[in-house]
PDB file of N, CA and C in Angstrom:
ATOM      1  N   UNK A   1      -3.268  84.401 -40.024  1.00  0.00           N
ATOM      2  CA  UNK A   1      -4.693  84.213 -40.145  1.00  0.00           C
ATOM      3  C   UNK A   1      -5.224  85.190 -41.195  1.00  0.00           C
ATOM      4  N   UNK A   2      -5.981  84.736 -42.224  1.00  0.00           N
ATOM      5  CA  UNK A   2      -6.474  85.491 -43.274  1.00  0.00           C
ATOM      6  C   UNK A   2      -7.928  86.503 -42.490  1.00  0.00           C
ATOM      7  N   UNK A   3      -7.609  87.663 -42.219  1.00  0.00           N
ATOM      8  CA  UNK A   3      -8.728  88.631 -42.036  1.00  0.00           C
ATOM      9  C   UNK A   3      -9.879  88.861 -42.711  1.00  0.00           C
ATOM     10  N   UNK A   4     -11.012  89.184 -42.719  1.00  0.00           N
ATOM     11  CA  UNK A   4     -11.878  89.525 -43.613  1.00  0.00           C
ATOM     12  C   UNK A   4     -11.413  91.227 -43.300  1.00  0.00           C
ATOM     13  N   UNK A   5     -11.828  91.656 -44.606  1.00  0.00           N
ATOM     14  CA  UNK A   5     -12.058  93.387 -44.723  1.00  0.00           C
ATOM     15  C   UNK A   5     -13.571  94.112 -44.084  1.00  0.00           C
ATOM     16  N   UNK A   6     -13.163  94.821 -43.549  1.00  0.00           N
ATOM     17  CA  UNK A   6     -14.863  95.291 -43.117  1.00  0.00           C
ATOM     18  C   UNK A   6     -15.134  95.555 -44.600  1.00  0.00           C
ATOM     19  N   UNK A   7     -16.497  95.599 -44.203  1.00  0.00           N
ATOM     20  CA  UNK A   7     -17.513  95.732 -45.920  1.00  0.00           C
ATOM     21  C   UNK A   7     -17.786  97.095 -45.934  1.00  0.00           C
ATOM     22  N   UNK A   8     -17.912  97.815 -47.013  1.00  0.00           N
ATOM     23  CA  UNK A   8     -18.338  99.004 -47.462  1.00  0.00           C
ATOM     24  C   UNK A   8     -20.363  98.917 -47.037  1.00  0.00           C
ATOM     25  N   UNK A   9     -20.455 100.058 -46.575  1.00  0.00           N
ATOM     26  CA  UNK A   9     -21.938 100.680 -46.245  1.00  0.00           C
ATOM     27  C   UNK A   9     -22.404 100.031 -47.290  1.00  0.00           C
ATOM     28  N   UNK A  10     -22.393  99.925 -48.723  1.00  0.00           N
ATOM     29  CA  UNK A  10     -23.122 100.024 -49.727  1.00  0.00           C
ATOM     30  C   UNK A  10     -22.694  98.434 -50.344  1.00  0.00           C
ATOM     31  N   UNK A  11     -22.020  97.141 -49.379  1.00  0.00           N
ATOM     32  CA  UNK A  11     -21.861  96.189 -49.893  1.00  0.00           C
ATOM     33  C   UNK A  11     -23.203  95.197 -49.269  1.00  0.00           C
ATOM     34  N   UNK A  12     -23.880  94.587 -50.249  1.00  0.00           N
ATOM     35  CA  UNK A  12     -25.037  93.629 -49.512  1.00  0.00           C
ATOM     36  C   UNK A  12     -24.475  92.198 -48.355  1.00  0.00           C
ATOM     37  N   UNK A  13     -24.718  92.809 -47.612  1.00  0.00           N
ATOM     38  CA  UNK A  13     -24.533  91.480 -46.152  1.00  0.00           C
ATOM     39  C   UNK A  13     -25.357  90.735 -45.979  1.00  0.00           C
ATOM     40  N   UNK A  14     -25.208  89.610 -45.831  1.00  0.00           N
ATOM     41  CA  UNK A  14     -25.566  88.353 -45.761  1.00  0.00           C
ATOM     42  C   UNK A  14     -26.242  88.152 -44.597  1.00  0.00           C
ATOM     43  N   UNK A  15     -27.389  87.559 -44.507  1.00  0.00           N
ATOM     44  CA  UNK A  15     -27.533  86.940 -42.397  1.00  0.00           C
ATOM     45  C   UNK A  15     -27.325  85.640 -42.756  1.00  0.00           C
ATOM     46  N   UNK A  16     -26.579  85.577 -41.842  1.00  0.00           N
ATOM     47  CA  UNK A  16     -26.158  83.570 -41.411  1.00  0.00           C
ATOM     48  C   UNK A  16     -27.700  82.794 -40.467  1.00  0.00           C
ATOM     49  N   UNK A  17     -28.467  81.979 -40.977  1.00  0.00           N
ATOM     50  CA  UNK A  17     -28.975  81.372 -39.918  1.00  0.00           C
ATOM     51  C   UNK A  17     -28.504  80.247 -39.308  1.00  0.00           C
ATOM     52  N   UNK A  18     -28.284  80.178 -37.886  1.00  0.00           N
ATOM     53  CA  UNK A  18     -28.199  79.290 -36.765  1.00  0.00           C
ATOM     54  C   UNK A  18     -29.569  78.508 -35.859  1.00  0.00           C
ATOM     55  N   UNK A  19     -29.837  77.593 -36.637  1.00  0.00           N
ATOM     56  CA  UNK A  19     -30.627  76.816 -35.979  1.00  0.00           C
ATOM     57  C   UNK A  19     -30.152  76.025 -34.654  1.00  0.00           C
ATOM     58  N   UNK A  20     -30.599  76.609 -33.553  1.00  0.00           N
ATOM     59  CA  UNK A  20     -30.557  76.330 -31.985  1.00  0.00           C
ATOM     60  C   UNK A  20     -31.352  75.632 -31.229  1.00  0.00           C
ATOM     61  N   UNK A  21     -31.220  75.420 -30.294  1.00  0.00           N
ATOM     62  CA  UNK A  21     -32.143  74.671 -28.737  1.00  0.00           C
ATOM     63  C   UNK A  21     -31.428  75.612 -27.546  1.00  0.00           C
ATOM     64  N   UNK A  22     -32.650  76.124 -26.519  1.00  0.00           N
ATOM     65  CA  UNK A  22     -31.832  76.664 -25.421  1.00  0.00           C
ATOM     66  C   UNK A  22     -31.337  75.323 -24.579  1.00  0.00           C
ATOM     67  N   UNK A  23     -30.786  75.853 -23.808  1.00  0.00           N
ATOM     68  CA  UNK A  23     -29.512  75.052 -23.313  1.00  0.00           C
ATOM     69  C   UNK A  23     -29.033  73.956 -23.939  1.00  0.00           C
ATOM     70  N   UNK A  24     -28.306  74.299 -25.121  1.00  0.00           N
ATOM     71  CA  UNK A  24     -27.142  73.280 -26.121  1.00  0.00           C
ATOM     72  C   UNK A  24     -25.734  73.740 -26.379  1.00  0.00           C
ATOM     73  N   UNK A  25     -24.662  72.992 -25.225  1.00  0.00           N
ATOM     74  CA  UNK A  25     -24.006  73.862 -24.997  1.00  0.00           C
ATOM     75  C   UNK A  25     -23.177  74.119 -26.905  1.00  0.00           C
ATOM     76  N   UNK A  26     -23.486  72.834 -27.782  1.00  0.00           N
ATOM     77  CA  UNK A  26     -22.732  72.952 -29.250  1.00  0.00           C
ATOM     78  C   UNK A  26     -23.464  74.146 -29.412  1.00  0.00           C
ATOM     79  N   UNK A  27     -24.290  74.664 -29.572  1.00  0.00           N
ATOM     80  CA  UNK A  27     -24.783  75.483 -30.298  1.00  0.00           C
ATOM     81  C   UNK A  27     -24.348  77.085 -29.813  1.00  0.00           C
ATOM     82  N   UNK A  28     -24.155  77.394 -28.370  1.00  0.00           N
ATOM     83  CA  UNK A  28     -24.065  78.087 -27.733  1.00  0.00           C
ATOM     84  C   UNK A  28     -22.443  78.595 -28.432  1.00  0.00           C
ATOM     85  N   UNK A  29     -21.933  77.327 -28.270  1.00  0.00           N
ATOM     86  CA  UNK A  29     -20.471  77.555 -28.810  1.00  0.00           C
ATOM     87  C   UNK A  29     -19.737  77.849 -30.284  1.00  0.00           C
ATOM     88  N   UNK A  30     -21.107  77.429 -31.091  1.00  0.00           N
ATOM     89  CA  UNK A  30     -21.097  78.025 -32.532  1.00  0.00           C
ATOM     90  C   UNK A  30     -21.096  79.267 -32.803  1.00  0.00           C
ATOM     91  N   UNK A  31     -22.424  79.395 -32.030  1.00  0.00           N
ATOM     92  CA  UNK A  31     -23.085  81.203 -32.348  1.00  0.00           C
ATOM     93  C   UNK A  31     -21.753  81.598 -31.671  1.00  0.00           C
ATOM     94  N   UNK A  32     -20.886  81.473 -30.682  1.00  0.00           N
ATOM     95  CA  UNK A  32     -19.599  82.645 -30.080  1.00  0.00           C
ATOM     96  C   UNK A  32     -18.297  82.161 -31.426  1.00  0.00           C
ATOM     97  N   UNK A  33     -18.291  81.148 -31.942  1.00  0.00           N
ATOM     98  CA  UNK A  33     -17.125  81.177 -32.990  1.00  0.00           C
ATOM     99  C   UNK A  33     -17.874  81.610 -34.076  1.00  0.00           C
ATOM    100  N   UNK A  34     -18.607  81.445 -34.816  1.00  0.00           N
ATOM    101  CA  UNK A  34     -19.273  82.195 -36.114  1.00  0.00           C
ATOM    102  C   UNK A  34     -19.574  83.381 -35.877  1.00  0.00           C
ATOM    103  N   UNK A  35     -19.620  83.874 -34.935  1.00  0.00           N
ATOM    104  CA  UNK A  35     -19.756  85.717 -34.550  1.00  0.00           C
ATOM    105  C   UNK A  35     -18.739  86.146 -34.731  1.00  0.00           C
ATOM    106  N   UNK A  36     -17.917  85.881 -33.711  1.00  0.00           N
ATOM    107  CA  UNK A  36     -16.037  85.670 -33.735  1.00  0.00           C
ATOM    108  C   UNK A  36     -15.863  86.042 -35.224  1.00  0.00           C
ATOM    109  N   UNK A  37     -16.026  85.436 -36.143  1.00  0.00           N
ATOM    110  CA  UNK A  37     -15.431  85.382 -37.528  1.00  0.00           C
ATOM    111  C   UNK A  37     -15.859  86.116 -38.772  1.00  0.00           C
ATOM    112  N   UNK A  38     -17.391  86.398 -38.092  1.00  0.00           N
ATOM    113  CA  UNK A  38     -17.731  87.490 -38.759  1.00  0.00           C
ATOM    114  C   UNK A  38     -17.852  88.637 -38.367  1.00  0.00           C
ATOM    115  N   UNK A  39     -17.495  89.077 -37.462  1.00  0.00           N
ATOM    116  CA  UNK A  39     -16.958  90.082 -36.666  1.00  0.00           C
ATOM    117  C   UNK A  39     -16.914  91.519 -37.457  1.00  0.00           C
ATOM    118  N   UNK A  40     -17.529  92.306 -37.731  1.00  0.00           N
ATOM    119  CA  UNK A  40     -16.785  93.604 -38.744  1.00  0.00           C
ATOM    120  C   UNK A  40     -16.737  93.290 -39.898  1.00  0.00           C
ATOM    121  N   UNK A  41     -17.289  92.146 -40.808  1.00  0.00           N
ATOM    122  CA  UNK A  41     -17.875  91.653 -41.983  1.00  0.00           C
ATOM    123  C   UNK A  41     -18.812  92.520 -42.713  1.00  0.00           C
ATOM    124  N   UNK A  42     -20.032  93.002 -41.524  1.00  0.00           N
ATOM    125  CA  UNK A  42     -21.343  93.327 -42.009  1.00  0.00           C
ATOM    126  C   UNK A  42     -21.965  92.251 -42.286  1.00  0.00           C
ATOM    127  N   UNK A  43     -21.792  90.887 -42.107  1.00  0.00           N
ATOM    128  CA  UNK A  43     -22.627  89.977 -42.203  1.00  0.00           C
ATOM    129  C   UNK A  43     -23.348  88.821 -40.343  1.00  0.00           C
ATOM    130  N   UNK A  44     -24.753  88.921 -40.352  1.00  0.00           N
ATOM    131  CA  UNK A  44     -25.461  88.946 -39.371  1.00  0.00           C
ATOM    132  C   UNK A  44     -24.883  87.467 -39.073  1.00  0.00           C
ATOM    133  N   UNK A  45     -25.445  87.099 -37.681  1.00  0.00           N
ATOM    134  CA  UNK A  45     -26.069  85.611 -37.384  1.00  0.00           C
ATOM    135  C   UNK A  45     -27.270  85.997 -36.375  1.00  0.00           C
ATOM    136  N   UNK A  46     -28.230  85.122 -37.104  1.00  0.00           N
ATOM    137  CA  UNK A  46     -29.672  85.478 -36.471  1.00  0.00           C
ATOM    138  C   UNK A  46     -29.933  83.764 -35.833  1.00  0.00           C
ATOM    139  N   UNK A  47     -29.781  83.398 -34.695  1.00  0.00           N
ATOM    140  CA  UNK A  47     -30.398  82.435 -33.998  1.00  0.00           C
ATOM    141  C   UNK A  47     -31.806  82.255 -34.118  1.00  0.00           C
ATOM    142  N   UNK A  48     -31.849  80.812 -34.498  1.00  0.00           N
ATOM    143  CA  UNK A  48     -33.242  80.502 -34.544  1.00  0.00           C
ATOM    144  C   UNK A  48     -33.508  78.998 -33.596  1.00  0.00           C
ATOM    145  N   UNK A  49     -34.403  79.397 -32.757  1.00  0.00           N
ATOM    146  CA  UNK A  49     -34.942  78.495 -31.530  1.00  0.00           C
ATOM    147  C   UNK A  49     -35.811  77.265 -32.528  1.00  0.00           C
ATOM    148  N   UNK A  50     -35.323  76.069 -32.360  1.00  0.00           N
ATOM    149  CA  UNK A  50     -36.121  75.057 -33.216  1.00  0.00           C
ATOM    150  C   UNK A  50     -37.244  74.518 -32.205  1.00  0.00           C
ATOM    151  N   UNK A  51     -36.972  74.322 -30.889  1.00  0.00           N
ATOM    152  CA  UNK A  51     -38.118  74.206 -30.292  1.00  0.00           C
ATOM    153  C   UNK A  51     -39.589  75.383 -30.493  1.00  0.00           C
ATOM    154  N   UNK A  52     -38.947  76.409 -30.718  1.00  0.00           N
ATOM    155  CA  UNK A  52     -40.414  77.471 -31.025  1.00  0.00           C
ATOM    156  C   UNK A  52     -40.968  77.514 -32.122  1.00  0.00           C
ATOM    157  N   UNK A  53     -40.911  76.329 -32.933  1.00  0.00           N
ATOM    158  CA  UNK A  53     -41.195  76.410 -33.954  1.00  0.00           C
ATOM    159  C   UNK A  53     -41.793  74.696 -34.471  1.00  0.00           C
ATOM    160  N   UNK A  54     -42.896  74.208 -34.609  1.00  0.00           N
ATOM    161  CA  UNK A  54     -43.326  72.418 -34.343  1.00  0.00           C
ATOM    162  C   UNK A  54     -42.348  72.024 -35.936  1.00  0.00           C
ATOM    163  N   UNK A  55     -42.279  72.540 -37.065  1.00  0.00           N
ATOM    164  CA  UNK A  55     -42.305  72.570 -38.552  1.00  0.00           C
ATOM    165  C   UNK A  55     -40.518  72.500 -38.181  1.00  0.00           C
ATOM    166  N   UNK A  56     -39.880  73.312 -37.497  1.00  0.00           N
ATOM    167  CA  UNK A  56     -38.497  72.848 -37.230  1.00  0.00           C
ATOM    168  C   UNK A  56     -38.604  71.990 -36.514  1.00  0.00           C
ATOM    169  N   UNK A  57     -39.184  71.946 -35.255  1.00  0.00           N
ATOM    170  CA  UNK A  57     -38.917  71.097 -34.525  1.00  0.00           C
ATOM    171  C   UNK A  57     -38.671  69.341 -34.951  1.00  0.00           C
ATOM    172  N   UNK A  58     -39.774  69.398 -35.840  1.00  0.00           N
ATOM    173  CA  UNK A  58     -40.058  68.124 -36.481  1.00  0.00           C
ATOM    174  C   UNK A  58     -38.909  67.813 -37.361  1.00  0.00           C
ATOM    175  N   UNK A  59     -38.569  68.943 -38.382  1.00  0.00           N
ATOM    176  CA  UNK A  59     -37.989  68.577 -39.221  1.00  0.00           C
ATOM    177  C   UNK A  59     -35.707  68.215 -38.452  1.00  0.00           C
ATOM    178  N   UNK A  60     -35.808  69.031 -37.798  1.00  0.00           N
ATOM    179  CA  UNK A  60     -34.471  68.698 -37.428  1.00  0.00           C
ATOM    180  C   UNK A  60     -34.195  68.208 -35.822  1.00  0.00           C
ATOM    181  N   UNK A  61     -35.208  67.873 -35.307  1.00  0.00           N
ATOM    182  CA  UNK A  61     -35.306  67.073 -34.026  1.00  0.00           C
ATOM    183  C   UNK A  61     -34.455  67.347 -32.888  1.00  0.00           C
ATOM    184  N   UNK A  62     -33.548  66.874 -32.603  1.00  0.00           N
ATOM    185  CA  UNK A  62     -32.271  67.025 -32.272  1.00  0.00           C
ATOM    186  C   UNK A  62     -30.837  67.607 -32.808  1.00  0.00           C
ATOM    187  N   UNK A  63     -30.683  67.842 -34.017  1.00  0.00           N
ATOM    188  CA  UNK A  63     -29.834  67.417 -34.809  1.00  0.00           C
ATOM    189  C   UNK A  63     -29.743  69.262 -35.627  1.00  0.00           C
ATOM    190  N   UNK A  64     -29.103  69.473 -33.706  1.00  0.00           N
ATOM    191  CA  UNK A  64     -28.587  71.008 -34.024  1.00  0.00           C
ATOM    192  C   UNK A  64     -27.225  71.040 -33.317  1.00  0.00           C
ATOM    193  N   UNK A  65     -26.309  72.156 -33.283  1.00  0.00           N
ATOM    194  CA  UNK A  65     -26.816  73.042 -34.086  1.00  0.00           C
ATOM    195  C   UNK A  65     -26.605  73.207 -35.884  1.00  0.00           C
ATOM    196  N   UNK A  66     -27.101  73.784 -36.434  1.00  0.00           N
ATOM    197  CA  UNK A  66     -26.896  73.758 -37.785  1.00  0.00           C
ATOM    198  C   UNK A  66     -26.860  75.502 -38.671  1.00  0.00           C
ATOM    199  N   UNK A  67     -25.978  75.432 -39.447  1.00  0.00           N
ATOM    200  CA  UNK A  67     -25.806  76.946 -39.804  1.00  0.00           C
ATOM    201  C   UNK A  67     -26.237  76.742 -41.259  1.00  0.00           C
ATOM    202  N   UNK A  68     -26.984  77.557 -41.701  1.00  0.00           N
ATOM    203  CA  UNK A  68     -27.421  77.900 -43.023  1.00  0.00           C
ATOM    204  C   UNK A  68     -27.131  79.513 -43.532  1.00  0.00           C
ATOM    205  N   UNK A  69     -26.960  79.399 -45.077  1.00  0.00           N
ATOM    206  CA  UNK A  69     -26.770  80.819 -45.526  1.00  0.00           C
ATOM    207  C   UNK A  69     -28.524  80.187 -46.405  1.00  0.00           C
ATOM    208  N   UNK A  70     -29.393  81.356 -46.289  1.00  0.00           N
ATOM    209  CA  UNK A  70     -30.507  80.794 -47.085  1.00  0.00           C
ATOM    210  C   UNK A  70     -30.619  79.415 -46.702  1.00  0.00           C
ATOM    211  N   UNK A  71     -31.394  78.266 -47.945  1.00  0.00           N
ATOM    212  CA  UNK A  71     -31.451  76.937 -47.800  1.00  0.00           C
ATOM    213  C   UNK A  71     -30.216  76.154 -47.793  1.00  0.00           C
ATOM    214  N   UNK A  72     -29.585  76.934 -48.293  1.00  0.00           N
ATOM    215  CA  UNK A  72     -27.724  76.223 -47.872  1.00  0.00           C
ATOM    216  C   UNK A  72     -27.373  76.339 -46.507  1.00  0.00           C
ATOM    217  N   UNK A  73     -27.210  74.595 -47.037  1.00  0.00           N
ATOM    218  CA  UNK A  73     -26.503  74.200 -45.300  1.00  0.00           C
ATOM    219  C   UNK A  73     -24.874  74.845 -45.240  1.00  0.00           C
ATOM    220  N   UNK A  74     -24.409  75.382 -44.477  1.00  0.00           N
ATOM    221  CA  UNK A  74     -22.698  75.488 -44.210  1.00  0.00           C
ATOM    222  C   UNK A  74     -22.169  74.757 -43.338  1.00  0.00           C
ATOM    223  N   UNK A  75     -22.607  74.169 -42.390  1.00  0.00           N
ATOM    224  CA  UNK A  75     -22.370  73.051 -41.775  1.00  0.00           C
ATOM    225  C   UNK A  75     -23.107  72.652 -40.242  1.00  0.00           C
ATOM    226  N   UNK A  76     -22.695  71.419 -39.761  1.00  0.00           N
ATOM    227  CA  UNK A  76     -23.736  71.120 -38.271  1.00  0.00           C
ATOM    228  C   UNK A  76     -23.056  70.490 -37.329  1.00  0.00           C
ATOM    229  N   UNK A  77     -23.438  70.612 -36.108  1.00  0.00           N
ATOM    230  CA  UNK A  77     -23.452  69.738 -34.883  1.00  0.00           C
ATOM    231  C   UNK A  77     -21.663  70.554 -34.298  1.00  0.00           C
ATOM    232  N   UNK A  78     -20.957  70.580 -35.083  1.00  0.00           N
ATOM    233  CA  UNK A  78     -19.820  71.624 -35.048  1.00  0.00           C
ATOM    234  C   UNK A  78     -19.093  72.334 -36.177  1.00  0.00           C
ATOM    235  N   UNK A  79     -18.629  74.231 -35.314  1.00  0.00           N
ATOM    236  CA  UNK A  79     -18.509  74.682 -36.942  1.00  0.00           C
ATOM    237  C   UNK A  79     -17.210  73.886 -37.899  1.00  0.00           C
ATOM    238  N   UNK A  80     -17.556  74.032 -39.037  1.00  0.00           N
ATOM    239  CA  UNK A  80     -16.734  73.424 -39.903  1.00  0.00           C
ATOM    240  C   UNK A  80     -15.975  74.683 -40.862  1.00  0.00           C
ATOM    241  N   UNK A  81     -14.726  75.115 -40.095  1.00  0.00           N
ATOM    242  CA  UNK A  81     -13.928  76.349 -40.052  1.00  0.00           C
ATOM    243  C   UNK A  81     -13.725  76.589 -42.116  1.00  0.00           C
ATOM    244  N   UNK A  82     -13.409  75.402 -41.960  1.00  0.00           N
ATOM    245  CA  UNK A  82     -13.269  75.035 -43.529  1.00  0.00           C
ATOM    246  C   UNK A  82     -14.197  75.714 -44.695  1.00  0.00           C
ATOM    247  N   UNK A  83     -15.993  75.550 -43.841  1.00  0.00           N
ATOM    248  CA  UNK A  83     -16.941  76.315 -45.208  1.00  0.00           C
ATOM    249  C   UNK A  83     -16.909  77.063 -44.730  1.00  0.00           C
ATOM    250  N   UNK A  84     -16.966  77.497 -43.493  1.00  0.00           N
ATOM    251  CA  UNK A  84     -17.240  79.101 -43.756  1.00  0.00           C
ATOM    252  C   UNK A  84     -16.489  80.053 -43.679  1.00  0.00           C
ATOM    253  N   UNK A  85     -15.169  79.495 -44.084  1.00  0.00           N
ATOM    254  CA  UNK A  85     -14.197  80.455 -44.598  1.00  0.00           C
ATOM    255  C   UNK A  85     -14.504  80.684 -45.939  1.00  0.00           C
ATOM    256  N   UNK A  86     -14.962  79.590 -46.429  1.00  0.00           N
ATOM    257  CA  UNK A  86     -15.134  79.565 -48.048  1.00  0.00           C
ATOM    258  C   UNK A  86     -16.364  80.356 -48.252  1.00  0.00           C
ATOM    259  N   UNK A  87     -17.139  79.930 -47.306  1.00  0.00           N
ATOM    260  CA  UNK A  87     -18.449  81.359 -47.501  1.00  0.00           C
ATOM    261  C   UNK A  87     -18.028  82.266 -47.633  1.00  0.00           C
ATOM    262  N   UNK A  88     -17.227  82.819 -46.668  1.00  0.00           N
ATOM    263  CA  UNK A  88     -16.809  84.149 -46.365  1.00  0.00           C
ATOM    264  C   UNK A  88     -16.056  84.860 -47.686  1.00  0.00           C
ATOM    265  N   UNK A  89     -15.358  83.999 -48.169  1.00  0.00           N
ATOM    266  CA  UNK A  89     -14.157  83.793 -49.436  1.00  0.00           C
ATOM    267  C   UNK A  89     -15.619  84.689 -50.417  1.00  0.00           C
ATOM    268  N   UNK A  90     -16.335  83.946 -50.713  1.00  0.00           N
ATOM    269  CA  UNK A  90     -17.461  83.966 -52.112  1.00  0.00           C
ATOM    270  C   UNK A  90     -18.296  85.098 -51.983  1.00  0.00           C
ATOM    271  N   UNK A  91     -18.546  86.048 -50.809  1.00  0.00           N
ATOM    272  CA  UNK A  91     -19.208  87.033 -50.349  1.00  0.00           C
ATOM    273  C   UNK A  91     -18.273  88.331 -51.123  1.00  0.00           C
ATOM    274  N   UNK A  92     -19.173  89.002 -51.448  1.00  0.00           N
ATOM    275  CA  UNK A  92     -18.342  90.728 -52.096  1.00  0.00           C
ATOM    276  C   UNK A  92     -17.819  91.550 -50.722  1.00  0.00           C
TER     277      UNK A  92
END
């Protein structure tokens, strides 16, 4: 299994957003494997509740969970091990 290196104090870390619903068990199970993997990275995952929000709510309905770096999507509904290794890959 290819490791990430912990990041140097002085390397800029990334936050991952995770667009959520409470009780979803996909989503529940994202945020514990995308933590998992960034683990000692220095790079965050900040959960975001789409019901607390009408402007998400509307815009992604159901149709979580979904991980974004910024407006980039990295993938949805389940993680897709594939990008965000490649995220991880493209990060300093």
């Amino acid at each position: 299994m290819n490791r990430q290196q912990p990041r140097s104090k002085d390397a800029k870390a990334s936050t991952l957003t995770l667009y959520t619903r409470a009780g979803c068990p996909l989503c529940e199970e994202m945020a514990a494997e995308v933590g998992a993997l960034i683990a000692g990275t220095g790079h965050r995952l900040t959960p975001v509740d789409v019901d607390a929000d009408p402007l998400l709510k509307t815009r992604y309905g159901w149709d979580v969970p979904l991980l974004f770096d910024g407006a980039t999507e990295i993938c949805r509904h389940e993680l897709n091990l594939h990008a965000l290794r490649e995220w991880l890959r493209g990060r300093p």
